[in-house]
Protein backbone atom coordinates (compact mmCIF):
# COMPACT_ATOMS: atom_id res chain seq x y z
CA UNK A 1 0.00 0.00 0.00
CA UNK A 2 1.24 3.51 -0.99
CA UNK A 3 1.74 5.94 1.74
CA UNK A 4 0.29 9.29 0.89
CA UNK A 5 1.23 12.38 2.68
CA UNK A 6 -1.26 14.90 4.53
CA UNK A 7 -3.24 16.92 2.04
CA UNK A 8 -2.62 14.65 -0.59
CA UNK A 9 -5.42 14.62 -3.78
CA UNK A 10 -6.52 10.80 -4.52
CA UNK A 11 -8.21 12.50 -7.79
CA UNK A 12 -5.73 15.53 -8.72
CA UNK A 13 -7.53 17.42 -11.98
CA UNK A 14 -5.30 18.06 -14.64
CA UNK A 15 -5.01 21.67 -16.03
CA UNK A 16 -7.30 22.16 -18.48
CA UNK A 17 -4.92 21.60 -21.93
CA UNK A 18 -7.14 23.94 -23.82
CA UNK A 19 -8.38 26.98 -21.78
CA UNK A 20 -10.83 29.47 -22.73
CA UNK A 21 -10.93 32.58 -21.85
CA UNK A 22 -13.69 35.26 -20.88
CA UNK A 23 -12.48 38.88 -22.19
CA UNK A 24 -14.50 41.68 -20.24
CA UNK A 25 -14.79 45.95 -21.50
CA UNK A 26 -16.12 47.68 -24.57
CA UNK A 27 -17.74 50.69 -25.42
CA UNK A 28 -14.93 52.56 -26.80
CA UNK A 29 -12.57 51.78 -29.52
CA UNK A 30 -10.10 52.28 -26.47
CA UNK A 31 -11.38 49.02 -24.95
CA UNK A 32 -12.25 47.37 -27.51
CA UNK A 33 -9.08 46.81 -30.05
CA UNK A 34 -6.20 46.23 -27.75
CA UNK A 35 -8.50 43.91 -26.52
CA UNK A 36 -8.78 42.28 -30.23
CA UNK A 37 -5.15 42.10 -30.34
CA UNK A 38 -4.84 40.20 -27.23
CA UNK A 39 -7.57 37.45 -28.02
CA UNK A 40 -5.93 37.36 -31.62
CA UNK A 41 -2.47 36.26 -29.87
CA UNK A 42 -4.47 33.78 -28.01
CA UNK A 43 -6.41 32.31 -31.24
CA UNK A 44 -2.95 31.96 -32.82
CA UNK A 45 -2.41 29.65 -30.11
CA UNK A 46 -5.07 27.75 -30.24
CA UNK A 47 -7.11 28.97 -27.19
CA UNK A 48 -10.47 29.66 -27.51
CA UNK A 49 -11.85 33.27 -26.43
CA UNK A 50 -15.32 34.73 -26.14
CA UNK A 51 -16.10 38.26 -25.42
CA UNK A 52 -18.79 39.58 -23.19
CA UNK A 53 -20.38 43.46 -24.22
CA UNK A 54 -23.48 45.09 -24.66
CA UNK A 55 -24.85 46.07 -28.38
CA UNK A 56 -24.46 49.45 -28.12
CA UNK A 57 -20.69 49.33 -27.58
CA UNK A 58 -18.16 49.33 -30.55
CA UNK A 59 -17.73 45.64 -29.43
CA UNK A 60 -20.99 45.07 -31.26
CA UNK A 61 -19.44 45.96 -34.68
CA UNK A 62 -15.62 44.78 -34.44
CA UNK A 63 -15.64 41.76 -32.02
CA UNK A 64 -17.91 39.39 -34.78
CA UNK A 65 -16.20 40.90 -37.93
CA UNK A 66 -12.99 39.31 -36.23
CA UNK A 67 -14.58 36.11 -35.88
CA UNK A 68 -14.76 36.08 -32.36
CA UNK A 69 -18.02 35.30 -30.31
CA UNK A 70 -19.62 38.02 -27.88
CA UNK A 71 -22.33 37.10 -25.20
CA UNK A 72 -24.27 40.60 -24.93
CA UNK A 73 -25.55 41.87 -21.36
CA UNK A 74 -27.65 44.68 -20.18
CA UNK A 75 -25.69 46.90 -17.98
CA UNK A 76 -25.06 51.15 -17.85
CA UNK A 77 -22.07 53.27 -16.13
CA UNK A 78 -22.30 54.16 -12.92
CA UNK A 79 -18.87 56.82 -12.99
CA UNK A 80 -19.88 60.62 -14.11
CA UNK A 81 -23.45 59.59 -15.04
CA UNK A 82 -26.71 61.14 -14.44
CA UNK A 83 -29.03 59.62 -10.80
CA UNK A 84 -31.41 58.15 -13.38
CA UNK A 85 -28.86 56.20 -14.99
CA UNK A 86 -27.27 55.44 -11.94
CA UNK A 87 -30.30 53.94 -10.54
CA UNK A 88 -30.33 51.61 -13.47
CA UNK A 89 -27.25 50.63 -12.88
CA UNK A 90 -27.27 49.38 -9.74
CA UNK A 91 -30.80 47.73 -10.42
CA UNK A 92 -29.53 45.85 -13.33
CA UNK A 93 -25.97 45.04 -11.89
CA UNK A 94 -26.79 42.04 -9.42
CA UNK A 95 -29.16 40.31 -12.52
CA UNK A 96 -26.44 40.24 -14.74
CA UNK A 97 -23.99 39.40 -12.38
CA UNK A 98 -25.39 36.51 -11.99
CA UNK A 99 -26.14 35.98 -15.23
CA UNK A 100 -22.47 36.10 -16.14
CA UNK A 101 -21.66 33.67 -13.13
CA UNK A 102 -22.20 30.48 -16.14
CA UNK A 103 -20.21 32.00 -19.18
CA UNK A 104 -17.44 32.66 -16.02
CA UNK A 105 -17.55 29.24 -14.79
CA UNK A 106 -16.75 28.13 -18.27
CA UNK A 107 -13.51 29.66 -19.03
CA UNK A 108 -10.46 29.35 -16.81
CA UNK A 109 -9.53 33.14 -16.65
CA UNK A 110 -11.17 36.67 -16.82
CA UNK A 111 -9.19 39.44 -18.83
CA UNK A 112 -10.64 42.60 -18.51
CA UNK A 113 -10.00 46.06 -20.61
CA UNK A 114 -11.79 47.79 -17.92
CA UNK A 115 -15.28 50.48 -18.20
CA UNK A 116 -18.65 49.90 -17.08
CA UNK A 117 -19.10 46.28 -19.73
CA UNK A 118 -16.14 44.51 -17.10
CA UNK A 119 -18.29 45.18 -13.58
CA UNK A 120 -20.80 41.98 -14.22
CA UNK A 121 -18.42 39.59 -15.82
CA UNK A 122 -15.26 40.63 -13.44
CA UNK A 123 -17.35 40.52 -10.22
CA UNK A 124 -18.87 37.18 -11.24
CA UNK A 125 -15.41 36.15 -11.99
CA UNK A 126 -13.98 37.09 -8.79
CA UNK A 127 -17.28 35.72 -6.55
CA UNK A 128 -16.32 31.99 -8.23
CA UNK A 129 -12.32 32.52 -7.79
CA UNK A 130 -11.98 32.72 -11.06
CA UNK A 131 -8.54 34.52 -11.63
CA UNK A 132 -9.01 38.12 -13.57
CA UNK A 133 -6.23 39.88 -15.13
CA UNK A 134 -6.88 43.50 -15.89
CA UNK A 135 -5.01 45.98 -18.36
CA UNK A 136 -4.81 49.28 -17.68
CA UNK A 137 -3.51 51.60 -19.51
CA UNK A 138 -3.91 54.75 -18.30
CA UNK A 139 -1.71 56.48 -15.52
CA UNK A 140 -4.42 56.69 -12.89
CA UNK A 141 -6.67 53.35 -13.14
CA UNK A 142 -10.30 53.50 -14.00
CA UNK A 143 -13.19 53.18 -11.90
CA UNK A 144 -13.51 49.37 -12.43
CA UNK A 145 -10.19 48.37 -12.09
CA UNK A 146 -10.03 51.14 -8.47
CA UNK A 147 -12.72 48.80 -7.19
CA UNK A 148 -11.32 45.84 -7.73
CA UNK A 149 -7.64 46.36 -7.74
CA UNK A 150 -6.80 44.83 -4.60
CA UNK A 151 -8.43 41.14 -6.01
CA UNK A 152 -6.79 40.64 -9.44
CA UNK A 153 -4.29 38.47 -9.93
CA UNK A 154 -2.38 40.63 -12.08
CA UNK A 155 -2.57 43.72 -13.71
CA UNK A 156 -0.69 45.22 -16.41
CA UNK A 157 0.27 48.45 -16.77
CA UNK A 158 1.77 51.25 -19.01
CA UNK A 159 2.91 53.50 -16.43
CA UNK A 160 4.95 52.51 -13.75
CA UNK A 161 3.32 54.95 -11.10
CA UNK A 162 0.18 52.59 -11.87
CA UNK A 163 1.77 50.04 -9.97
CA UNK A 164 0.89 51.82 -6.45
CA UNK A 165 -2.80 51.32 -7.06
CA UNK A 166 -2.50 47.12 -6.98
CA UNK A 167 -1.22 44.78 -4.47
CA UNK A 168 2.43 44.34 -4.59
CA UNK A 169 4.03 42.27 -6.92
CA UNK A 170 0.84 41.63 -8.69
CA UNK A 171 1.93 44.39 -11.77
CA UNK A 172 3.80 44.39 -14.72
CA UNK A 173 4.04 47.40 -17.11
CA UNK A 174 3.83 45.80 -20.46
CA UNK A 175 1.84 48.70 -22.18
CA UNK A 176 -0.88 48.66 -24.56
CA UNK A 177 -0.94 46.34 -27.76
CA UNK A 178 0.14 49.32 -30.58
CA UNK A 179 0.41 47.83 -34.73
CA UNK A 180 3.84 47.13 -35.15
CA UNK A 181 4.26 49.76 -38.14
CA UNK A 182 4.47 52.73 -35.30
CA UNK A 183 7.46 50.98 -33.63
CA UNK A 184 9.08 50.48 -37.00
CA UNK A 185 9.00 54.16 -37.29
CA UNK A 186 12.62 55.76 -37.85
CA UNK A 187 13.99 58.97 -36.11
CA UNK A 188 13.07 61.71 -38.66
CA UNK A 189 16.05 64.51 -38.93
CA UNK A 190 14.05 67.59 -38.86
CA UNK A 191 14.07 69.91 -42.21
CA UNK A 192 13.61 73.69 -43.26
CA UNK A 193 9.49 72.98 -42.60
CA UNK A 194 8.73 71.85 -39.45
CA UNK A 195 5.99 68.85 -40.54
CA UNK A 196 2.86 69.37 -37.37
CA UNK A 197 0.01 66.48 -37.57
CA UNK A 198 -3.29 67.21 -35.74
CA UNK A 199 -5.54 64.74 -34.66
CA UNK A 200 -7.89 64.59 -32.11
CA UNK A 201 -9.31 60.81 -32.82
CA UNK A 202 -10.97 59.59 -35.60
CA UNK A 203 -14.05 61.99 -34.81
CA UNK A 204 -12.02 65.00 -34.36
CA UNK A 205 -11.76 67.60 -31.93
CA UNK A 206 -13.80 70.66 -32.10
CA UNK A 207 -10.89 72.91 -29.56
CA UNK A 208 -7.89 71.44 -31.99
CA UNK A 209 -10.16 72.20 -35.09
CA UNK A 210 -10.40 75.52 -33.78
CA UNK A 211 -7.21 76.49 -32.61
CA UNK A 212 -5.39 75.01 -35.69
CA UNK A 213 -7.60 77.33 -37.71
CA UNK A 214 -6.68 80.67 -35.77
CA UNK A 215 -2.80 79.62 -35.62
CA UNK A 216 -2.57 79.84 -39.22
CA UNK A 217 -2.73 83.37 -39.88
CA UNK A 218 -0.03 83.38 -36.44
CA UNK A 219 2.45 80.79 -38.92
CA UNK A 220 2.15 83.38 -41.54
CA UNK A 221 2.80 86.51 -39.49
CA UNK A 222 5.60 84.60 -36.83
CA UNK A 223 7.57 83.34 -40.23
CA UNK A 224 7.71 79.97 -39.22
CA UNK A 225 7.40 77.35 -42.61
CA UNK A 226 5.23 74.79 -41.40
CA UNK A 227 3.59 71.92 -42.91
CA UNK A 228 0.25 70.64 -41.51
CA UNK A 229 -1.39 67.60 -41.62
CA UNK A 230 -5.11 67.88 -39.70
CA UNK A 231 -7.69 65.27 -39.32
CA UNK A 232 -10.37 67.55 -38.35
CA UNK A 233 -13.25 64.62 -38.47
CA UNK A 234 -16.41 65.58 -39.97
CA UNK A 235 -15.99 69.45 -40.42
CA UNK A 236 -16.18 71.83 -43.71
CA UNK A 237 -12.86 70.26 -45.15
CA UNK A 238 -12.80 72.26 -48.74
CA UNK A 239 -13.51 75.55 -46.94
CA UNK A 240 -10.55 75.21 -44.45
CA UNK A 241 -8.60 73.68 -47.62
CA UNK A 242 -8.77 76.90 -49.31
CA UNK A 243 -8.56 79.16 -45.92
CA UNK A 244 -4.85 77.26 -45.47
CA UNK A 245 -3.83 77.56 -48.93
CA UNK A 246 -4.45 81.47 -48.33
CA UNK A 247 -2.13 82.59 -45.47
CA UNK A 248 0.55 80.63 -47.60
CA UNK A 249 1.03 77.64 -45.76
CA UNK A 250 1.59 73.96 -47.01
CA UNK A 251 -0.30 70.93 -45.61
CA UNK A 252 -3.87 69.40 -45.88
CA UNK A 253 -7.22 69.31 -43.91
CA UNK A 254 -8.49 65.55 -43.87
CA UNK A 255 -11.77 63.93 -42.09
CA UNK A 256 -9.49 60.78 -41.58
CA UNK A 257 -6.03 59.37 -42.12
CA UNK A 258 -6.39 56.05 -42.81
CA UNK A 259 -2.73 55.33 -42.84
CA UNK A 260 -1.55 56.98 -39.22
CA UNK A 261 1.99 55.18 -39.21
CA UNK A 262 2.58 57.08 -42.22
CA UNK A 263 1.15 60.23 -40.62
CA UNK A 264 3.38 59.63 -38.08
CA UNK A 265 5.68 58.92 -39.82
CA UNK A 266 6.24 62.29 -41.73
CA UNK A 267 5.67 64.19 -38.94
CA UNK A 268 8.39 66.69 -36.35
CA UNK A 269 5.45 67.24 -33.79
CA UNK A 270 1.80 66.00 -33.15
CA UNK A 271 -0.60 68.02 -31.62
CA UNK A 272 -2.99 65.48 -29.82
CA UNK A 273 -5.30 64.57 -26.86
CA UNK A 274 -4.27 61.96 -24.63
CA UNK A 275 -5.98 59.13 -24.51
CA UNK A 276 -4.14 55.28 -23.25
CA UNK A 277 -4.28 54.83 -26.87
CA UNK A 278 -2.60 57.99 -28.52
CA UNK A 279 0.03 58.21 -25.94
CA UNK A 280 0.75 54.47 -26.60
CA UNK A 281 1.17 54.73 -29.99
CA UNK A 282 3.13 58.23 -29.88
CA UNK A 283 5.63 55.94 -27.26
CA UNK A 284 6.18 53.56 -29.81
CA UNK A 285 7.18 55.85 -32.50
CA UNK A 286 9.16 57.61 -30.51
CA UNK A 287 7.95 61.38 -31.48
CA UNK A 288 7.12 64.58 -29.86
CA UNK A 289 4.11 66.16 -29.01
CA UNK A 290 1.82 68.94 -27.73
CA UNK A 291 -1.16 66.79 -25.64
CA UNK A 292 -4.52 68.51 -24.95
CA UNK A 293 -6.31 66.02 -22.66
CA UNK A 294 -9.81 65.74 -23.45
CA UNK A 295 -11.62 67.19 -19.85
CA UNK A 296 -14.30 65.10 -19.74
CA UNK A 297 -13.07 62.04 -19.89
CA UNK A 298 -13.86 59.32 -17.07
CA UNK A 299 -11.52 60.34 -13.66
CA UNK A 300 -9.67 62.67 -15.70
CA UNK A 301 -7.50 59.60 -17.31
CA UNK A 302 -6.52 62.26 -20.16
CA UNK A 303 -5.05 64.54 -17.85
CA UNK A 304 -3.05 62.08 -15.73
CA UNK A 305 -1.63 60.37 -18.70
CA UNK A 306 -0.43 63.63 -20.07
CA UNK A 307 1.60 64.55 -17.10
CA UNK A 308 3.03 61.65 -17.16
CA UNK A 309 4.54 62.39 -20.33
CA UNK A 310 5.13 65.84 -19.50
CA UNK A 311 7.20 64.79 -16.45
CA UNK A 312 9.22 62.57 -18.59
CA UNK A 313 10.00 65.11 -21.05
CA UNK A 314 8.04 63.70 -23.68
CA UNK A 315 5.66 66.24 -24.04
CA UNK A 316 4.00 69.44 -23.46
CA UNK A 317 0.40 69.81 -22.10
CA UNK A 318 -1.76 72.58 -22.90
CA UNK A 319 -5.38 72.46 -20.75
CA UNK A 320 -8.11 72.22 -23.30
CA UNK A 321 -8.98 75.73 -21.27
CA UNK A 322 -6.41 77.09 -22.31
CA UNK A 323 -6.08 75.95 -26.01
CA UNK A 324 -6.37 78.33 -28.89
CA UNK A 325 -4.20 79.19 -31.71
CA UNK A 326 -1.78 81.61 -29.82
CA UNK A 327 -1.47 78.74 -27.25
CA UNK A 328 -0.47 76.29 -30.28
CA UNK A 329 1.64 78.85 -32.17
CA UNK A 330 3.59 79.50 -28.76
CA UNK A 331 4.04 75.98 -27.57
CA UNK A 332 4.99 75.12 -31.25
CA UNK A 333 7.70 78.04 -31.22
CA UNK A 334 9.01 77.29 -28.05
CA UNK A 335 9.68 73.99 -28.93
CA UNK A 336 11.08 74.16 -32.37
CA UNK A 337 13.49 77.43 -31.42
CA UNK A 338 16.31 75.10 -29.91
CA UNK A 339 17.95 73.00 -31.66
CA UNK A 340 17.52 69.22 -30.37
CA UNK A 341 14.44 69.90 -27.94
CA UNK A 342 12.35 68.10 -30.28
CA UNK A 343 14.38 65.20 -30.48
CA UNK A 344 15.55 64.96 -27.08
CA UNK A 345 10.98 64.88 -26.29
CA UNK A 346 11.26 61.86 -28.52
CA UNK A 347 13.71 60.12 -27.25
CA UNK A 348 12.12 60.40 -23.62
CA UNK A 349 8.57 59.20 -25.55
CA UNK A 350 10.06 56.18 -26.27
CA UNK A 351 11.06 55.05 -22.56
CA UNK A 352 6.68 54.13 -22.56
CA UNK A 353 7.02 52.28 -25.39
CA UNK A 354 6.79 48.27 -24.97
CA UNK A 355 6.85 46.26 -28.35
CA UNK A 356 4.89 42.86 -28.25
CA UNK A 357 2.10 43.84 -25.35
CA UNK A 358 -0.57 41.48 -26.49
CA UNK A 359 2.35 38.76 -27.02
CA UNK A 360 3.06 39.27 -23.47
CA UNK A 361 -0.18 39.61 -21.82
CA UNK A 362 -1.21 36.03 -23.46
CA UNK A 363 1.47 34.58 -21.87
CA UNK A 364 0.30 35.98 -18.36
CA UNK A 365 -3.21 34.61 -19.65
CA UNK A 366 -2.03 31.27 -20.00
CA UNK A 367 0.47 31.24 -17.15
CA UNK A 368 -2.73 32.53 -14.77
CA UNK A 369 -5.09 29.79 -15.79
CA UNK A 370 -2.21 27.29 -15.34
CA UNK A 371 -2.19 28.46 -11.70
């Protein structure tokens, strides 16, 4: 007879050889597509994935056309939202909480992207000890991930102050999954015309529409050859066409740049808001730039991110406030009148860049469902 020694399993259960896994956040393209890239990495390896989101999200539209599954739920915000939609909230939360307690029980980890879409699937996860791994991007954690941060069983980061908000050695700063064309992106020796790209998203920016439109007459009049390249969204393009071809200065008004490495690219300084995603991707291509955090966004993410890169020397940040086109000529001279500034900001960018994110975080994925 065998002796077996306290504690000792008769029927140990083998790790599951094929996990699946439950990805939790949408709404916003922010959530939604480093999230992609992530379950993609997984795929490749053979692991199945199902997403969880609600059908208003963007996760309605890009989650099937990638040929992944999503089970849809009912649930609102509950962060910088009105009592009425508050109350709704926290009526619907416990139902669908519990309704995501079976698609949790199925898989053998939670990875969550964060926003109001994670709260039923991450609290059902954690209820049933089902580990969750979070990503957050953003310098000061979302409202989700606050609640929760002291339960995950990792979290990955972009910003290393990010770190203080989870249990110790539970982080990793890994960064967001950015296309591989921005980190491919060569140091560009500045010329006689300093190259500025705009963009405030792929919907524009109504206080960078505006203040690139008063600067230009300020280009003309400081003497300053500049080249600008604005996606300005849905806005009268041909008009401001026209208005920039007038005070003699060289560059185009677009309502989208479909290729943004090339943007990037071709560009001495971007003028931007500051989103996990934009500052991600200006990290990886190691360039310079004027951020104008978006005010309203939830906690103030925009803000926090921006100082970040501000502290580092990567940046500049101009309060929306405070942004009009003597703000942006100003900053824009500042920067350009020494020699190396520009390229010393981004150099210091490119200390937050961290090629192969999604790579990485599907190796946590697999390593935490193996535990």
């Amino acid at each position: 007879m065998t002796e077996r020694s306290e504690g000792h399993n008769p029927n140990p259960q083998p790790p599951n050889p094929n996990p699946c896994f439950l990805f939790a956040g949408g709404g916003t393209g922010g959530h939604v597509i480093p999230a992609l890239a992530v379950a993609r990495e997984l795929r490749a390896r053979g692991r199945g994935v199902v997403f969880v989101g609600t059908e208003r999200g963007l996760e309605g539209k890009l989650v099937p056309a990638e040929g992944f599954e999503l089970k849809k739920i009912e649930i609102g915000g509950l962060n910088r939202v009105g009592m009425r939609q508050k109350l709704a909230t926290i009526v619907q939360l416990p139902l669908t909480t519990l309704r995501c307690g079976d698609l949790v029980s199925q898989c053998s980890a939670v990875f969550s992207m964060g926003g109001y879409v994670a709260g039923p699937p991450v609290l059902a996860a954690l209820v049933r000890n089902v580990p969750v791994v979070v990503m957050e991007p953003n310098a000061v954690p979302g409202f989700t991930n606050r609640i929760i941060a002291s339960s995950v069983s990792r979290a990955l980061i972009s910003f290393p102050e990010t770190a203080a908000f989870f249990r110790s050695g539970k982080t990793e700063v890994t960064g967001l999954p950015v296309r591989n064309e921005f980190f491919e992106i060569p140091p560009k020796p500045r010329g006689d015309v300093l190259s500025i790209l705009v963009t405030g998203g792929s919907q524009g920016s109504r206080t960078l529409n505006r203040a690139s439109v008063e600067s230009w007459p300020l280009f003309q009049k400081a003497g300053l050859r500049v080249r600008i390249l604005h996606q300005s969204g849905r806005a009268p393009i041909d008009a401001r066409n026209q208005d920039l071809d007038r005070f003699g200065l060289e560059g185009e008004i677009v309502e989208f740049i479909k290729d943004m490495p090339a943007a990037f690219a071709a560009a001495d300084l971007i003028v931007s808001r500051s989103g996990a995603g934009a500052v991600s991707e200006l990290a990886a291509a190691g360039k310079p730039s004027i951020l104008v955090p978006f005010p309203f966004a939830a906690d103030d993410h925009q803000t926090r991110n921006a100082e970040a890169m501000e502290r580092a020397g990567a940046a500049k940040l101009i309060r929306d406030s405070q942004m009009n086109g003597q703000a942006l000529v100003d900053a824009v001279m500042q920067l350009a009148a020494t020699s190396g500034t520009l390229e010393r900001m981004g150099e210091a960018a490119r200390q937050f860049a961290h090629p192969g994110a999604a790579r990485r975080a599907a190796h946590i994925l697999e390593e935490v469902a193996r535990g």
